[in-house]
Protein backbone atom coordinates (compact mmCIF):
# COMPACT_ATOMS: atom_id res chain seq x y z
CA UNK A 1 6.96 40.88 -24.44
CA UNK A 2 8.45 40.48 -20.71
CA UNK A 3 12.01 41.40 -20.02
CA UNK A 4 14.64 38.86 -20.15
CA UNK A 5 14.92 37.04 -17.11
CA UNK A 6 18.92 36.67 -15.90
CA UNK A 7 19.88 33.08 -15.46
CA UNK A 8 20.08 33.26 -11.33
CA UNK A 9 16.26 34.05 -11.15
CA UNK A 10 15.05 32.01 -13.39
CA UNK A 11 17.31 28.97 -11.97
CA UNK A 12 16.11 29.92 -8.43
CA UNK A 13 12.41 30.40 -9.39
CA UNK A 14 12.85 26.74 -11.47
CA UNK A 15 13.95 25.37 -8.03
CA UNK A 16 11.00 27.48 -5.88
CA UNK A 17 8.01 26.13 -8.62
CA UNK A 18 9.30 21.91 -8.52
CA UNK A 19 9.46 22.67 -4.44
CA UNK A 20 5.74 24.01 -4.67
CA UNK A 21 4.97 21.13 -6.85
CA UNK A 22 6.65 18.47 -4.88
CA UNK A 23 4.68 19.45 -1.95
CA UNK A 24 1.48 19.16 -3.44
CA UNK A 25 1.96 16.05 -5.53
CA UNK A 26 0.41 12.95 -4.52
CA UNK A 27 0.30 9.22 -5.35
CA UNK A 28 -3.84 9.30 -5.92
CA UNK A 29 -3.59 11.83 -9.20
CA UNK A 30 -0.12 9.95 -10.11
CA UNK A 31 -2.61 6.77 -10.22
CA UNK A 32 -5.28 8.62 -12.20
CA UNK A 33 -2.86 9.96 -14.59
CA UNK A 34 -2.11 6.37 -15.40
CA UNK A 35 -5.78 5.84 -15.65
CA UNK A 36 -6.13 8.65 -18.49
CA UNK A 37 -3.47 7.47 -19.92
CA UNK A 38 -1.29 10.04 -19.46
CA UNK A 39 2.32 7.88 -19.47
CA UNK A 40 5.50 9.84 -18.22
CA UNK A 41 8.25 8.98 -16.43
CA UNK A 42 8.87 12.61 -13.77
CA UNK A 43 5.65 13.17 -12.61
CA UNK A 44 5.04 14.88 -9.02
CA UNK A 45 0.79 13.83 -9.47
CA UNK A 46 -0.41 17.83 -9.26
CA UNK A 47 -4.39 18.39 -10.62
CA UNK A 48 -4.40 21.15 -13.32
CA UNK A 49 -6.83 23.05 -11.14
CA UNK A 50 -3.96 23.01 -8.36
CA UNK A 51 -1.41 24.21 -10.54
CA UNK A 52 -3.87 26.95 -11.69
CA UNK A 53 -3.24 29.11 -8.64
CA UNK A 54 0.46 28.85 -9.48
CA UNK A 55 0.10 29.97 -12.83
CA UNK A 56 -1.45 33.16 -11.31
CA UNK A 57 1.69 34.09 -9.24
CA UNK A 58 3.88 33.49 -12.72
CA UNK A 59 4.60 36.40 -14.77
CA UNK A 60 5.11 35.29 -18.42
CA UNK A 61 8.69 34.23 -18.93
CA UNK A 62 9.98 32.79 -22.27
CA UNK A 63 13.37 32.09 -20.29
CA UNK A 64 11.67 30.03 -17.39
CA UNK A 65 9.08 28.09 -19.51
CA UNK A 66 12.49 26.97 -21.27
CA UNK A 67 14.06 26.05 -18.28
CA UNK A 68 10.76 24.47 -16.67
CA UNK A 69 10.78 22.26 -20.05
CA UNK A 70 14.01 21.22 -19.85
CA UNK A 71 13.52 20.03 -16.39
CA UNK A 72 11.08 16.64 -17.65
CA UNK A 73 8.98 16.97 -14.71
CA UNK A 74 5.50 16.57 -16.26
CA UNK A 75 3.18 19.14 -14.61
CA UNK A 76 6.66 22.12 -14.91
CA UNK A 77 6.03 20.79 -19.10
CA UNK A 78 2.61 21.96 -18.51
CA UNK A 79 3.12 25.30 -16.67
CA UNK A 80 5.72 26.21 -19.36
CA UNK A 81 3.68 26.09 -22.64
CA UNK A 82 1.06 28.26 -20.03
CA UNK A 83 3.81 31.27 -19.19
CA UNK A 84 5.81 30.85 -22.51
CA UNK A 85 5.50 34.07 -24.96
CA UNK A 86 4.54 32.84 -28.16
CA UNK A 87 5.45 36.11 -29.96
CA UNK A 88 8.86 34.49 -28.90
CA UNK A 89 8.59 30.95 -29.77
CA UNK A 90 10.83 29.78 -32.89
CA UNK A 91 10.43 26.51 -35.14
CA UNK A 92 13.12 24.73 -33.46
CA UNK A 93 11.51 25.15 -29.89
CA UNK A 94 8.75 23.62 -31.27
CA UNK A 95 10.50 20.77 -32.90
CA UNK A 96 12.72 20.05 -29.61
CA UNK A 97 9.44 19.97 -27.54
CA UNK A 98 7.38 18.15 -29.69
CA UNK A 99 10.23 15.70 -30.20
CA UNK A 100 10.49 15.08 -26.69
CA UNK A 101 6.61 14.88 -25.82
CA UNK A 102 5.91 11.98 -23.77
CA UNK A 103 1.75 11.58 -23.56
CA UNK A 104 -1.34 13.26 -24.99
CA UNK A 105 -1.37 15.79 -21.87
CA UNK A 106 1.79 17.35 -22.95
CA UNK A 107 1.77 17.00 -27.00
CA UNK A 108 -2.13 18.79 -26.15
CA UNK A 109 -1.60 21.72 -23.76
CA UNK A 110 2.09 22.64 -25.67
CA UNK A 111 -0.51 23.04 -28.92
CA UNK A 112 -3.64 24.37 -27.13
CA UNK A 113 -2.09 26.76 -25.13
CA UNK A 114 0.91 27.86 -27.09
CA UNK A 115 1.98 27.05 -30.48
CA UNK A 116 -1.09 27.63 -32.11
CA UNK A 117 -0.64 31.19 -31.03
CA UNK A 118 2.39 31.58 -33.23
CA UNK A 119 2.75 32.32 -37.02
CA UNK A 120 4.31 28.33 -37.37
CA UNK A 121 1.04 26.70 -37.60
CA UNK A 122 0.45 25.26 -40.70
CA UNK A 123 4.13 24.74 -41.54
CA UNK A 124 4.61 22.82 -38.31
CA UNK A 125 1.46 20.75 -38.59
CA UNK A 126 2.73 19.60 -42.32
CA UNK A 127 5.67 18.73 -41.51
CA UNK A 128 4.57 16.74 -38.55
CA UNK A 129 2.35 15.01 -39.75
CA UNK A 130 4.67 13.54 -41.44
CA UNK A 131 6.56 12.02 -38.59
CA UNK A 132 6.57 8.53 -37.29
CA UNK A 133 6.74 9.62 -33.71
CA UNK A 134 2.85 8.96 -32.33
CA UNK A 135 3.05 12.53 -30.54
CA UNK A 136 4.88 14.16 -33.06
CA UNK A 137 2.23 13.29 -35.56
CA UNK A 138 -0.20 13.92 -32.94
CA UNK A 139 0.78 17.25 -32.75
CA UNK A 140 0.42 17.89 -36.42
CA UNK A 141 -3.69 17.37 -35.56
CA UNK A 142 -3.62 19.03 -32.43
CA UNK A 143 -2.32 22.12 -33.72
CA UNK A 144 -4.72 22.35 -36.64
CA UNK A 145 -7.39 21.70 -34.24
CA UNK A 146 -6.40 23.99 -31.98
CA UNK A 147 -5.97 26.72 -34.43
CA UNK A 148 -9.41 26.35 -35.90
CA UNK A 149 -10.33 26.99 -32.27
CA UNK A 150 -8.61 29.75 -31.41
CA UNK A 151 -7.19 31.80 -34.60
CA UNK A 152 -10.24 33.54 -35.61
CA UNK A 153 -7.97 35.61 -38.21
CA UNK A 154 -7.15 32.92 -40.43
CA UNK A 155 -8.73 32.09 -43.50
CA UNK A 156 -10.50 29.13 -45.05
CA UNK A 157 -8.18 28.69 -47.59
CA UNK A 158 -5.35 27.82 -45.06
CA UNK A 159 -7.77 25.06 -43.20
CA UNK A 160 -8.77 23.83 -46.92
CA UNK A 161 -5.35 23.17 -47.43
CA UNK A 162 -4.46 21.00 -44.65
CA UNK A 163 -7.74 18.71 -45.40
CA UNK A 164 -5.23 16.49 -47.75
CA UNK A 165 -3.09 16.47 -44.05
CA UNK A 166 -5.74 14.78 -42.55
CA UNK A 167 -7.01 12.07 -45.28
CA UNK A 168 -3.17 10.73 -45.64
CA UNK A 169 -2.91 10.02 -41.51
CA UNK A 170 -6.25 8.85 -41.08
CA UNK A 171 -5.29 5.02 -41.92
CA UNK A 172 -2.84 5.54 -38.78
CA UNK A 173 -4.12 2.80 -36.59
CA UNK A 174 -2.52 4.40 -33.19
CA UNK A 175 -5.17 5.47 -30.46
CA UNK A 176 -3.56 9.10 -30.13
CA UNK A 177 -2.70 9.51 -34.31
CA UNK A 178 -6.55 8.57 -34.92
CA UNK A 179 -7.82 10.47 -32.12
CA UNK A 180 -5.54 13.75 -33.10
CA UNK A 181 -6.91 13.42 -36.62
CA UNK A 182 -10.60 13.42 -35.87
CA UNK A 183 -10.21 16.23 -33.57
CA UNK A 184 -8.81 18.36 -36.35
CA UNK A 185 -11.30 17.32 -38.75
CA UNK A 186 -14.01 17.87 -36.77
CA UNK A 187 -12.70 21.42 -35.54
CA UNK A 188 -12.27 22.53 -38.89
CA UNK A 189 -15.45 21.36 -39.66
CA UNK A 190 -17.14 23.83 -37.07
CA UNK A 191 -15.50 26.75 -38.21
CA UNK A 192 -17.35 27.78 -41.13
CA UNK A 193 -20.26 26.08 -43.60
CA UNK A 194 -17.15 26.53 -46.55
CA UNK A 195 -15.01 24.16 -44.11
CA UNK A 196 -18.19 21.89 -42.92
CA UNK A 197 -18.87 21.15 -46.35
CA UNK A 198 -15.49 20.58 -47.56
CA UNK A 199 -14.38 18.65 -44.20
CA UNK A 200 -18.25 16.97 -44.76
CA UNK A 201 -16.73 15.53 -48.52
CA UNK A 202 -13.45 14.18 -46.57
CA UNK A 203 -15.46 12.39 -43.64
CA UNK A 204 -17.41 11.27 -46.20
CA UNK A 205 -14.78 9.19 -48.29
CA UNK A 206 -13.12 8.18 -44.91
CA UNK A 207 -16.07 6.59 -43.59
CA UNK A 208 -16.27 4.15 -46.89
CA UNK A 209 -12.43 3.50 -46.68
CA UNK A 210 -11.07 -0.27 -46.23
CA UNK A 211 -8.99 1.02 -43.05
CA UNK A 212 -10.73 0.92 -39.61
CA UNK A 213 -9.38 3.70 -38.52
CA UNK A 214 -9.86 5.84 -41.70
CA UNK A 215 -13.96 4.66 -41.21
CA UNK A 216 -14.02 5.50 -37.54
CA UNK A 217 -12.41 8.52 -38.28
CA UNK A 218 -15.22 9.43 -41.00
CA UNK A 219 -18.03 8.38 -39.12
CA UNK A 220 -17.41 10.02 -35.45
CA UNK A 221 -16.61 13.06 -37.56
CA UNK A 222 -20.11 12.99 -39.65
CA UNK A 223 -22.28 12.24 -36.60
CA UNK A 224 -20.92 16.37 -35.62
CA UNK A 225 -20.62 18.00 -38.63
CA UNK A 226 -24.08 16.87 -39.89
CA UNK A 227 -25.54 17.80 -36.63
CA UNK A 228 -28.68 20.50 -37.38
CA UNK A 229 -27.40 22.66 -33.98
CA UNK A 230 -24.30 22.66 -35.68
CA UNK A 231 -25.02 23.57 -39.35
CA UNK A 232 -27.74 26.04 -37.65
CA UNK A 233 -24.99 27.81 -35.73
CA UNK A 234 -22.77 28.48 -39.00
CA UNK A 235 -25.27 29.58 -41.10
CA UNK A 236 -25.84 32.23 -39.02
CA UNK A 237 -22.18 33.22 -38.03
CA UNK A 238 -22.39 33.39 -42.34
CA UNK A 239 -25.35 35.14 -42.29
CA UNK A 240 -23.83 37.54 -39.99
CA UNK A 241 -20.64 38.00 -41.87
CA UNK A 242 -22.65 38.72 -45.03
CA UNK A 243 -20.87 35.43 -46.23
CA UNK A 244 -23.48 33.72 -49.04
C-alpha cells in the first residue's frame, strides 16, 4: 500500500495528467471510439497504447485514481482503475463507479484491471446482476469473467455458484448484457474440466431456450468449450494438479 497522497498533489497531478491528455487527444480516435462503440460524453480521443507510457510515470495512488474518476473524462476513468490499490477498494467505490459507467470500455477495464483483484467479487457480481442498468449488469459478467481469468486462488465451488447468475440474465436481449454473459460463461468454462462440464450443461439448456439471446448465448459458448484444444489443455492442467 502507497502512502496517502495530501489533497494539493493529488489536485495538481489531476490537473498535470488531463493537460498530458488534452495534448495528445485527437478527433481520429474520438471517431473510432464511436466506431467501437465506446459512447461517452468527456472524451479527449487518447489510444490505450498512448496512455500506456503515462501509466509508467504513475505511482499507484488510491487518492488520485479517486480523483481521476471523479473527473468524467473517459481515458482519466481508465488510468484510475490502472493506478487504484485494490487492497484499498471498498463496496461502495465499486457501486459509485459502476453506477456511473458510461460504455463497455469503462464498465471492462474498472473489472479487468481492478475489482476483480479485491475480496468483493462474487458479492458484487450477484448483486449486479441484478440491476437494470445495461453496465451495471454488465459488470456483474465482466467481473466473473475476469476473475476466472485472473484469480487463480479461487475455487470451483465459488464459479459453480454463480452459473445460476448467468442462466437468469441470459434472456437479456441488450448487446452489452448478452455479450457480458457469454464472456463469463465461457471464461468459467476454461478454467477447469469441473467448470467446462458444468458451464457445458448450462450452454447446453441455453442454446434450446425460446429467447434469442439465451440460444446465442448457448451456442457461441459451446462452439469454445467443446473445442478438443480446449478440453486437451484442462485435462492436463488436471492431470497436473493430480485432480481425477
Amino acid at each position: 500500500m502507497s502512502a496517502t497522497k495530501p489533497a494539493s498533489s493529488v489536485k495538481s497531478e489531476v490537473a498535470r495528467i488531463l493537460a498530458w491528455l488534452k495534448k495528445r487527444g485527437t478527433k481520429k480516435n474520438r471517431d473510432g471510439m464511436a466506431r467501437f462503440g465506446i459512447v461517452t460524453p468527456k472524451a479527449f480521443g487518447v489510444s490505450m497504447a498512448t496512455m500506456k507510457t503515462l501509466v509508467k510515470s504513475i505511482d499507484r495512488s488510491h487518492e488520485l485514481a479517486l480523483a481521476l474518476w471523479a473527473t468524467g473524462w473517459h481515458e482519466a476513468r481508465l488510468l484510475a482503475a490502472l493506478i487504484d490499490e485494490p487492497e484499498r477498494v471498498t463496496p461502495a467505490q465499486m457501486d459509485a463507479w459502476a453506477k456511473s459507467f458510461n460504455n463497455w470500455a469503462d464498465c471492462d477495464t474498472a473489472c479487468f484491471q481492478l475489482f476483480d483483484r479485491t475480496p468483493h467479487v462474487f458479492k458484487k457480481a450477484a448483486q449486479w446482476s441484478k440491476r437494470r442498468e445495461e453496465f451495471v449488469k454488465r459488470a456483474a459478467f465482466a467481473l466473473l469473467a475476469s476473475a476466472a481469468l485472473h484469480d487463480k486462488k479461487a475455487d470451483d465451488a465459488a464459479f459453480l455458484r454463480a452459473l445460476p447468475l448467468i442462466e437468469r440474465a441470459a434472456t437479456d436481449e441488450r448487446n452489452f448484457v448478452k455479450k457480458g454473459v457469454n464472456w463469463a460463461l465461457r471464461a468459467m468454462g476454461e478454467r477447469s474440466t469441473k467448470l467446462n462440464n458444468a458451464a457445458t450443461v448450462v450452454a447446453e439448456r441455453l442454446a434450446k431456450s425460446e429467447s434469442a439471446s439465451a440460444r446465442w448465448i448457448g451456442k457461441d459458448a459451446l462452439r469454445q468449450l467443446k473445442r478438443p484444444a480446449t478440453l486437451a489443455r484442462l485435462a492436463r492442467r488436471s492431470a497436473k494438479a493430480g485432480v481425477k
